[in-house]
PDB file of N, CA and C in Angstrom:
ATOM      1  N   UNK A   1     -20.460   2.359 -18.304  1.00  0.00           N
ATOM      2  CA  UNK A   1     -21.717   1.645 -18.354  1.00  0.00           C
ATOM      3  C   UNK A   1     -21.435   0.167 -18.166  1.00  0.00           C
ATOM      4  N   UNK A   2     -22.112  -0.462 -17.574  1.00  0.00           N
ATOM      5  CA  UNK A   2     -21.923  -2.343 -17.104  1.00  0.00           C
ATOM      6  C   UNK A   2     -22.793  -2.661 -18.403  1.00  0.00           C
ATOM      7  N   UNK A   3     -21.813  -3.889 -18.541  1.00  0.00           N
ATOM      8  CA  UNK A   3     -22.376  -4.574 -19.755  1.00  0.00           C
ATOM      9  C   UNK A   3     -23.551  -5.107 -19.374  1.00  0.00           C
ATOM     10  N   UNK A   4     -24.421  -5.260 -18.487  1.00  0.00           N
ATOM     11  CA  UNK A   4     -25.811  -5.477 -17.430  1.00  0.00           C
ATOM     12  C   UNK A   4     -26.592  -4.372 -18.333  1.00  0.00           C
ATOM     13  N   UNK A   5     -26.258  -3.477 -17.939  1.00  0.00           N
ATOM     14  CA  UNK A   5     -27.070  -2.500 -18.707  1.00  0.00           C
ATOM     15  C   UNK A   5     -27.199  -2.517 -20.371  1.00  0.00           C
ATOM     16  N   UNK A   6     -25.930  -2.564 -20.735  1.00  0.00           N
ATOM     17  CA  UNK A   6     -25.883  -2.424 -22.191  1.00  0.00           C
ATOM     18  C   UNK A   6     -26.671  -3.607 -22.773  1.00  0.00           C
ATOM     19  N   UNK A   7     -26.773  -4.740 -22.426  1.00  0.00           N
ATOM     20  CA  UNK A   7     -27.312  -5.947 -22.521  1.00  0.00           C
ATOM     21  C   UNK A   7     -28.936  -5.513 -22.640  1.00  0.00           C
ATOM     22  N   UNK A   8     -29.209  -5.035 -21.725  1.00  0.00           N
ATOM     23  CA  UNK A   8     -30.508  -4.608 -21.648  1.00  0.00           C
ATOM     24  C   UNK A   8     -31.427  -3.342 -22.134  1.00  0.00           C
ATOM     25  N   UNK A   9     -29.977  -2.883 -22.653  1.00  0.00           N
ATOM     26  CA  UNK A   9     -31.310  -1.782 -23.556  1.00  0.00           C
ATOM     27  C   UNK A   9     -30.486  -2.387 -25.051  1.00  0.00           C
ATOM     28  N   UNK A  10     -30.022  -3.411 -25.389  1.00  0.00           N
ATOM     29  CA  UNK A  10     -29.868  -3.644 -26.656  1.00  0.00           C
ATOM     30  C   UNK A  10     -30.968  -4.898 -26.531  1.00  0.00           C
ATOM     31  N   UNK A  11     -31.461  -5.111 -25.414  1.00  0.00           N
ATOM     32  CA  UNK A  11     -32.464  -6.229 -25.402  1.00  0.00           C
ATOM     33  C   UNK A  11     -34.114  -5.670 -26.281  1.00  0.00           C
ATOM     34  N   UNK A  12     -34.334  -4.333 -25.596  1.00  0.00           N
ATOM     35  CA  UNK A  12     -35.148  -3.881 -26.266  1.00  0.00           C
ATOM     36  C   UNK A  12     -35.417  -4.083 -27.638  1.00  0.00           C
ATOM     37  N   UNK A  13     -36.049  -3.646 -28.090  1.00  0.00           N
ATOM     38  CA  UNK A  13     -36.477  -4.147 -29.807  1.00  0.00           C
ATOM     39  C   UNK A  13     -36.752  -2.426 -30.287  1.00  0.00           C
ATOM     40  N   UNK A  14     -36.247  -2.610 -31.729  1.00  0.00           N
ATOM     41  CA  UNK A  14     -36.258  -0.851 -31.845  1.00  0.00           C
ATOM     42  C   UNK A  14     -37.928  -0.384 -32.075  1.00  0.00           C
ATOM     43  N   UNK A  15     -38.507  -1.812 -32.351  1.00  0.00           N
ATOM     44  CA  UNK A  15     -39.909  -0.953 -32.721  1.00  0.00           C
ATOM     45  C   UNK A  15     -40.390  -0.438 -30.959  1.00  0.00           C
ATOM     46  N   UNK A  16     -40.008  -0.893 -30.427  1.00  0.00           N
ATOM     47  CA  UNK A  16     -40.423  -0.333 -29.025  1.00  0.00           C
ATOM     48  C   UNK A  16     -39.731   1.132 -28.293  1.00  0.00           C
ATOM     49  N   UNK A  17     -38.874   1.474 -29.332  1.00  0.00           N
ATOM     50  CA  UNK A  17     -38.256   2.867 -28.704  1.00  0.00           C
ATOM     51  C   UNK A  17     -39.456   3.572 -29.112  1.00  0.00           C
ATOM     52  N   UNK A  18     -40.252   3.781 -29.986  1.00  0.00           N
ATOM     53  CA  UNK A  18     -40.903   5.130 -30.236  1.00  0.00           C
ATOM     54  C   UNK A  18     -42.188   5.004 -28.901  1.00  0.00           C
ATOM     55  N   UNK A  19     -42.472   3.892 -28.580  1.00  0.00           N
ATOM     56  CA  UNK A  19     -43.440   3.702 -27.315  1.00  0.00           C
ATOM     57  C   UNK A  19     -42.316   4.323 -26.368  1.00  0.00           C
ATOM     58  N   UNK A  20     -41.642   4.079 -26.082  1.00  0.00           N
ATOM     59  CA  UNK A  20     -40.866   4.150 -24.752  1.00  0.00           C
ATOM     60  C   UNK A  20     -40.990   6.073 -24.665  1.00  0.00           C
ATOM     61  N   UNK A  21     -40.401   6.279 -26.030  1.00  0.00           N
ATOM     62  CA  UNK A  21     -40.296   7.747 -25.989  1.00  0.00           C
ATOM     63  C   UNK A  21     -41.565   8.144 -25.236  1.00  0.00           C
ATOM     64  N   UNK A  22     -42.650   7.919 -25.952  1.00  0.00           N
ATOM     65  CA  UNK A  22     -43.827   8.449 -25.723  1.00  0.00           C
ATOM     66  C   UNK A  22     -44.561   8.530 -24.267  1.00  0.00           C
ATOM     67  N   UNK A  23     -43.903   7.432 -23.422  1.00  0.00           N
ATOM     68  CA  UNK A  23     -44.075   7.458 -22.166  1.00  0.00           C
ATOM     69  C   UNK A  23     -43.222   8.307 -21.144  1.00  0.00           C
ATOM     70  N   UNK A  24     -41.623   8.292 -21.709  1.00  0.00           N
ATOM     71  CA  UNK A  24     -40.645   9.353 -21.253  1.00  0.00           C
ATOM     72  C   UNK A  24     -41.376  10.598 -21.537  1.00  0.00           C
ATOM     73  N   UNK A  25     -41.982  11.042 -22.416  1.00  0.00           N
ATOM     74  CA  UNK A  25     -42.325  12.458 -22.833  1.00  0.00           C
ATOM     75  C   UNK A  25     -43.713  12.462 -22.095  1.00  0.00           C
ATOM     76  N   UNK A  26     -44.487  11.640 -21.275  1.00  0.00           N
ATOM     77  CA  UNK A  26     -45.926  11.938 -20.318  1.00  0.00           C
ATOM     78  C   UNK A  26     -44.848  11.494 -18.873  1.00  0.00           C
ATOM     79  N   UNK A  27     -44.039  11.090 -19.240  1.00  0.00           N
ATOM     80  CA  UNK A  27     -43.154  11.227 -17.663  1.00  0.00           C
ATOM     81  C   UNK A  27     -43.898  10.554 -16.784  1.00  0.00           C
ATOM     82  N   UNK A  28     -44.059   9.167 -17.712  1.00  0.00           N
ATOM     83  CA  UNK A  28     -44.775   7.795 -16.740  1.00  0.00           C
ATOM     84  C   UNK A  28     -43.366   6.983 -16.650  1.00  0.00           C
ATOM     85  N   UNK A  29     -42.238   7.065 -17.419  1.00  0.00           N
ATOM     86  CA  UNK A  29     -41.400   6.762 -16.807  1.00  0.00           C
ATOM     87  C   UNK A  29     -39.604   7.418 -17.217  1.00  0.00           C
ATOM     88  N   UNK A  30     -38.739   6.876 -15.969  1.00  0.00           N
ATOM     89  CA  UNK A  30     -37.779   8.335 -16.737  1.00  0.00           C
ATOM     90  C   UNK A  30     -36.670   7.271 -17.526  1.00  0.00           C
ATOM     91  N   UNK A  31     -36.033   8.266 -17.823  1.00  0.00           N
ATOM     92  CA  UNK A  31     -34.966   8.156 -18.943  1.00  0.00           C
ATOM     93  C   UNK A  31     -33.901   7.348 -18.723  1.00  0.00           C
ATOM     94  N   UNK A  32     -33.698   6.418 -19.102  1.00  0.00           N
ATOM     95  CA  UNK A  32     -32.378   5.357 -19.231  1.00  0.00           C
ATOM     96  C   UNK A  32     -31.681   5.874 -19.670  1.00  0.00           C
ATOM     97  N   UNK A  33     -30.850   6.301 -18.731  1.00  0.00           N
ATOM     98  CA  UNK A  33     -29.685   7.139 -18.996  1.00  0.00           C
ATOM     99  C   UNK A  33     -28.204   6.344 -19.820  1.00  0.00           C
ATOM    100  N   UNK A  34     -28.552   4.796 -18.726  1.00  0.00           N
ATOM    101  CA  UNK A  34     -27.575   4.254 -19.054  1.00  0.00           C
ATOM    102  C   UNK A  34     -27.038   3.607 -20.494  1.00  0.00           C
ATOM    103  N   UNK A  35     -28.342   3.405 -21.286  1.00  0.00           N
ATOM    104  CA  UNK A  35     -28.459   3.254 -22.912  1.00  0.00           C
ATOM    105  C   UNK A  35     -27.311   3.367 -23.719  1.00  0.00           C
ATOM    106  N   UNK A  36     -27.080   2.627 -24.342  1.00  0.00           N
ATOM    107  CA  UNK A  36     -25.533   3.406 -25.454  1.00  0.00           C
ATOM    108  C   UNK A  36     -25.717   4.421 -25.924  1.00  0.00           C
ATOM    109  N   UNK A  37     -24.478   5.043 -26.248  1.00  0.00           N
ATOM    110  CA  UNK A  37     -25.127   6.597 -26.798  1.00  0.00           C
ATOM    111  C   UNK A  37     -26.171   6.358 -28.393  1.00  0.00           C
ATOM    112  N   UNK A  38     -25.836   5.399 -28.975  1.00  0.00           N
ATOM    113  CA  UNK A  38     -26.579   5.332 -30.763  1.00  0.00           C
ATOM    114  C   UNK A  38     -28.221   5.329 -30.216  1.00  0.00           C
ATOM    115  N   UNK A  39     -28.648   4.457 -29.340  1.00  0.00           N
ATOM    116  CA  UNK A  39     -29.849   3.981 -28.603  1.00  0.00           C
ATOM    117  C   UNK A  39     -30.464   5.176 -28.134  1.00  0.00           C
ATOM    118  N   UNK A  40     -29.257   5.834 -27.119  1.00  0.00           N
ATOM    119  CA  UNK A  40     -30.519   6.905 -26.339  1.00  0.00           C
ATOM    120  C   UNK A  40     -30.397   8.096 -26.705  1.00  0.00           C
ATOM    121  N   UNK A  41     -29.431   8.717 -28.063  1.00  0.00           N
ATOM    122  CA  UNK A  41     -29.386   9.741 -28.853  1.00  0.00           C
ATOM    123  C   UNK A  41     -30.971   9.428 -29.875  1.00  0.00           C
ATOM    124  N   UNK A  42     -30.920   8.208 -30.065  1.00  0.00           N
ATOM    125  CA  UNK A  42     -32.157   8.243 -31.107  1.00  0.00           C
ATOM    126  C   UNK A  42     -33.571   8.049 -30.193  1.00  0.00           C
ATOM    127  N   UNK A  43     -33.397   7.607 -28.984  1.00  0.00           N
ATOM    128  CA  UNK A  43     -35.061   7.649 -28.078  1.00  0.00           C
ATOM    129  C   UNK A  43     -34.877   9.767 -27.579  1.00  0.00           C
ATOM    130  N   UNK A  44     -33.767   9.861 -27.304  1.00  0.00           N
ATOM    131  CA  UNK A  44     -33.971  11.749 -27.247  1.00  0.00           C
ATOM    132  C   UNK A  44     -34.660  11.990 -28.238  1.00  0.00           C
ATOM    133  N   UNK A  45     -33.971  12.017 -29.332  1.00  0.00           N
ATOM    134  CA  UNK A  45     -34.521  12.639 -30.469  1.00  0.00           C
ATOM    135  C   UNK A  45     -35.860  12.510 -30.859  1.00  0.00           C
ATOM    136  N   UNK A  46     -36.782  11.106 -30.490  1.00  0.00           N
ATOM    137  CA  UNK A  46     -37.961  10.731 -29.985  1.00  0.00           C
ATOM    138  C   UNK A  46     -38.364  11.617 -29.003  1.00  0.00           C
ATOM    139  N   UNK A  47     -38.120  11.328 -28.274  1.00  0.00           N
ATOM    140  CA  UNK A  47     -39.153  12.243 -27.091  1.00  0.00           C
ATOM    141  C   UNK A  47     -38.805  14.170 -27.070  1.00  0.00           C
ATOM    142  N   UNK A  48     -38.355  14.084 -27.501  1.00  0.00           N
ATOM    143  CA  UNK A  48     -38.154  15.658 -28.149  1.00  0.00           C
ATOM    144  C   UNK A  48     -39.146  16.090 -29.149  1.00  0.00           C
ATOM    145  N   UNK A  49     -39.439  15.173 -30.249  1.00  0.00           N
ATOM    146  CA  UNK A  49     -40.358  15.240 -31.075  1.00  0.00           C
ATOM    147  C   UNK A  49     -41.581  15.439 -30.333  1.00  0.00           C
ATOM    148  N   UNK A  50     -41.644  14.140 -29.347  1.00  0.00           N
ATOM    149  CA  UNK A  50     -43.148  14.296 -28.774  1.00  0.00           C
ATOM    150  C   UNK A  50     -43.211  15.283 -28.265  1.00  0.00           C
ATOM    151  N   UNK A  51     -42.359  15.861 -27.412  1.00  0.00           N
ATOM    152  CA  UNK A  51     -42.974  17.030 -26.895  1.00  0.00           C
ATOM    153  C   UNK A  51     -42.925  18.610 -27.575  1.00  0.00           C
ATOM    154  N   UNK A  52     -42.237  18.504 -28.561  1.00  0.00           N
ATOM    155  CA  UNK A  52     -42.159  19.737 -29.316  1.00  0.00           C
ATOM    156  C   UNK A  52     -43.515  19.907 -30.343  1.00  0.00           C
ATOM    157  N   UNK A  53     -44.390  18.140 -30.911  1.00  0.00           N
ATOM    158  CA  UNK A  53     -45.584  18.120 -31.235  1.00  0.00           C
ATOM    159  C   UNK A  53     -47.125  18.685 -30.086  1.00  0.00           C
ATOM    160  N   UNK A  54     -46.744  18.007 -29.023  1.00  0.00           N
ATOM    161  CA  UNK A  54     -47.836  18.540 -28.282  1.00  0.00           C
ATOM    162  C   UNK A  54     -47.206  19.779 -27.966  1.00  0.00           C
ATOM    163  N   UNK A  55     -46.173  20.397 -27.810  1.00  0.00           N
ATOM    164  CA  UNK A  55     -46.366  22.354 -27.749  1.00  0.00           C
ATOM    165  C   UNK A  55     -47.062  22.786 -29.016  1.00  0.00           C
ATOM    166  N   UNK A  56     -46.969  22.351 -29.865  1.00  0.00           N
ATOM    167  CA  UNK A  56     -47.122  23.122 -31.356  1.00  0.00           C
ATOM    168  C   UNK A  56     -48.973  22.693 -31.113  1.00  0.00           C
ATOM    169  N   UNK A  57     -49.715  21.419 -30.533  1.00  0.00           N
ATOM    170  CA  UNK A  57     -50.792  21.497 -30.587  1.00  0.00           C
ATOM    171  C   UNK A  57     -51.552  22.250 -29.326  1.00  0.00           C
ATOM    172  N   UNK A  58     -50.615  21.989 -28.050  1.00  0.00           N
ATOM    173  CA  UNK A  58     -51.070  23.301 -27.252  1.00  0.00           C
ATOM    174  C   UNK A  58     -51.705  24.324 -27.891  1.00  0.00           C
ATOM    175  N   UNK A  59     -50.287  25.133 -28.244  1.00  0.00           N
ATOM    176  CA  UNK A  59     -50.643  26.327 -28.645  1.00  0.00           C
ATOM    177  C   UNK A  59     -51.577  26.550 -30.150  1.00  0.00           C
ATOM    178  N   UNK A  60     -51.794  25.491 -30.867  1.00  0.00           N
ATOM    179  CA  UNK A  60     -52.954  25.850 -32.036  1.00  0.00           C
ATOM    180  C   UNK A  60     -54.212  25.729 -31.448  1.00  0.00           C
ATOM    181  N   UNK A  61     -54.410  25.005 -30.008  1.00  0.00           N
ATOM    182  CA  UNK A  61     -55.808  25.148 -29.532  1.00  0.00           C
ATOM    183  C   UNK A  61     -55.758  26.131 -28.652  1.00  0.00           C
ATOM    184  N   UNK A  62     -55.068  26.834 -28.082  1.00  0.00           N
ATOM    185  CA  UNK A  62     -54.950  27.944 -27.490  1.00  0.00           C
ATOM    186  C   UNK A  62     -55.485  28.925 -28.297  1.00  0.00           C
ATOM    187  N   UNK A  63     -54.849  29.169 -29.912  1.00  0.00           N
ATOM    188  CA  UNK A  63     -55.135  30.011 -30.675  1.00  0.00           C
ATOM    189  C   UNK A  63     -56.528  30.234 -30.780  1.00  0.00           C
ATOM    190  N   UNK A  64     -57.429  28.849 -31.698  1.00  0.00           N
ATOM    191  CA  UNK A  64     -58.006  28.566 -32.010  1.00  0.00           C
ATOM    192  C   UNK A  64     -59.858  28.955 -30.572  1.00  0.00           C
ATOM    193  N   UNK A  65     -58.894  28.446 -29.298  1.00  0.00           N
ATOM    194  CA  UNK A  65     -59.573  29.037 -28.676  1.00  0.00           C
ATOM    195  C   UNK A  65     -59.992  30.388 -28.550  1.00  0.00           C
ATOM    196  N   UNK A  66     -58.735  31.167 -28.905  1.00  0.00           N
ATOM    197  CA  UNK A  66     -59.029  32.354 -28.392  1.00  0.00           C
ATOM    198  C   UNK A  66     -59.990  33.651 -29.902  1.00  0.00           C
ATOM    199  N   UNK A  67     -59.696  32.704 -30.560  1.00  0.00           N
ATOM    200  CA  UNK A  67     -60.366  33.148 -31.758  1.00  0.00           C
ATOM    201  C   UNK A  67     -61.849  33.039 -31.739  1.00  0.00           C
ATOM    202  N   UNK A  68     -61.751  31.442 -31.507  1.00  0.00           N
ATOM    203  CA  UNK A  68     -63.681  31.434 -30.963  1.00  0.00           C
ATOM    204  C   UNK A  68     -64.348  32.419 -29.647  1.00  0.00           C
ATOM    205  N   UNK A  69     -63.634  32.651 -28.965  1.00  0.00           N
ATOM    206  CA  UNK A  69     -63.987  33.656 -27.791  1.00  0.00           C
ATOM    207  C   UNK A  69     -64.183  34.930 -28.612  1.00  0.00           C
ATOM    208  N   UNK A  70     -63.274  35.474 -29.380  1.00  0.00           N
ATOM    209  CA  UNK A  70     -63.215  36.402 -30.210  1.00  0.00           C
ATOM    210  C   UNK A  70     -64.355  36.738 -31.322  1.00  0.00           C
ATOM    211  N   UNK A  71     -64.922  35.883 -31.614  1.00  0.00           N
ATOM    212  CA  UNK A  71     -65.982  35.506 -32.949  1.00  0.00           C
ATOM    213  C   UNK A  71     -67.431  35.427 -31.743  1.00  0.00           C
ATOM    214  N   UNK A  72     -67.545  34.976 -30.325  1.00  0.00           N
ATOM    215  CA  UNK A  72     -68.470  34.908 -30.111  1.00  0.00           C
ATOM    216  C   UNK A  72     -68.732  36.389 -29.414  1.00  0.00           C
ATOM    217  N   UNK A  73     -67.518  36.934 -29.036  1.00  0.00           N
ATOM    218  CA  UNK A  73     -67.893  38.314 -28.499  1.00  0.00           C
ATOM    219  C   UNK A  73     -68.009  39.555 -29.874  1.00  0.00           C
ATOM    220  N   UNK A  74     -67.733  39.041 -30.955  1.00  0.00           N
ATOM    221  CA  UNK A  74     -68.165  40.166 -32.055  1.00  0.00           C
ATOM    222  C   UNK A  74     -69.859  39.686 -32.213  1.00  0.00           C
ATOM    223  N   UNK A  75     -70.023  38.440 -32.105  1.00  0.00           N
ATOM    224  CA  UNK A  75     -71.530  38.394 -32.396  1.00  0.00           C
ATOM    225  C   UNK A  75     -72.206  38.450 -31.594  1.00  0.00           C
ATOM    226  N   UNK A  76     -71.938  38.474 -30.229  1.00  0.00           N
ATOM    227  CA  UNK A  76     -72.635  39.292 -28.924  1.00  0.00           C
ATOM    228  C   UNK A  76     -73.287  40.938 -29.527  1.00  0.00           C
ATOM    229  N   UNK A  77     -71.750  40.938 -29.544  1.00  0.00           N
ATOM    230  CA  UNK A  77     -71.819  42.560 -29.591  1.00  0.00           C
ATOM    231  C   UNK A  77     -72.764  43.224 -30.982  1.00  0.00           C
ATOM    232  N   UNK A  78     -73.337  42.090 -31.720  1.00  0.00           N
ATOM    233  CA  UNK A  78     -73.775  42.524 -33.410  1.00  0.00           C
ATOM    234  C   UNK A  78     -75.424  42.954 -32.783  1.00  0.00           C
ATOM    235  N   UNK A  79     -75.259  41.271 -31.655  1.00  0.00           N
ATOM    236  CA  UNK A  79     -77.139  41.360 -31.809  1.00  0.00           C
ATOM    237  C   UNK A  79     -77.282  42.143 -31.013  1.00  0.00           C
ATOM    238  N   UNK A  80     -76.473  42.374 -29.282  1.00  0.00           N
ATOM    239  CA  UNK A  80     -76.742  44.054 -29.057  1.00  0.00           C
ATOM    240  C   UNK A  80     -77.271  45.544 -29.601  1.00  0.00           C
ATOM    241  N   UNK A  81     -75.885  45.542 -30.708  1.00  0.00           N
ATOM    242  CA  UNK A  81     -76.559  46.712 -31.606  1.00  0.00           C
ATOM    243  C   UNK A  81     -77.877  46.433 -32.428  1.00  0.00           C
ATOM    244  N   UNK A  82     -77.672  45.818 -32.999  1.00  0.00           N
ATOM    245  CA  UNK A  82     -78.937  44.793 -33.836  1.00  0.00           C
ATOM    246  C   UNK A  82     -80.482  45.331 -32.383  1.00  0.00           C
ATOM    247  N   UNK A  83     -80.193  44.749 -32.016  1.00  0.00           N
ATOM    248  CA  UNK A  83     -81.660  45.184 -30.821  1.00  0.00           C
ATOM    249  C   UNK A  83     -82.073  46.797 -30.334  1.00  0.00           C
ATOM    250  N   UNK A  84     -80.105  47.100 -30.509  1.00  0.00           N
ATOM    251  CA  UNK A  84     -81.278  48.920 -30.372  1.00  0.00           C
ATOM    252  C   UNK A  84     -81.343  49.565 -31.163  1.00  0.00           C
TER     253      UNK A  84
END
């Protein structure tokens, strides 16, 4: 790694890694690879989070969806019977 680089992601400020992550993880921009390892072991571990949070909320509105589909086709099906 050139001390150019190292210079520049120790330039960063740490409150700005958890932004950075958050943009690596919508993949508006990519990964500084070149980072020291302490730096870009802890922005991974960031953007890992982010995206292991939005799977986990994916899939609870997935659920959640499919439950309401579920609840509106039992009460379809109530006032059907209900009518004959």
């Amino acid at each position: 790694m050139s001390s150019q680089s190292n210079h520049e992601a120790n330039a960063v400020p740490l409150a700005r890694i958890p932004e950075i992550a958050e943009m690596i993880a919508d993949g508006e921009i990519p990964l500084p690879i070149d980072w020291p390892n302490g730096r870009l072991h802890h922005l991974l571990d960031l953007v890992h989070a982010a995206r292991r949070r939005r799977l986990v909320s994916f899939i609870a509105r997935t659920i959640a969806s499919d439950i309401r589909r579920q609840e509106r086709r039992t009460e379809n099906q109530s006032n059907v019977t209900e009518e004959i």
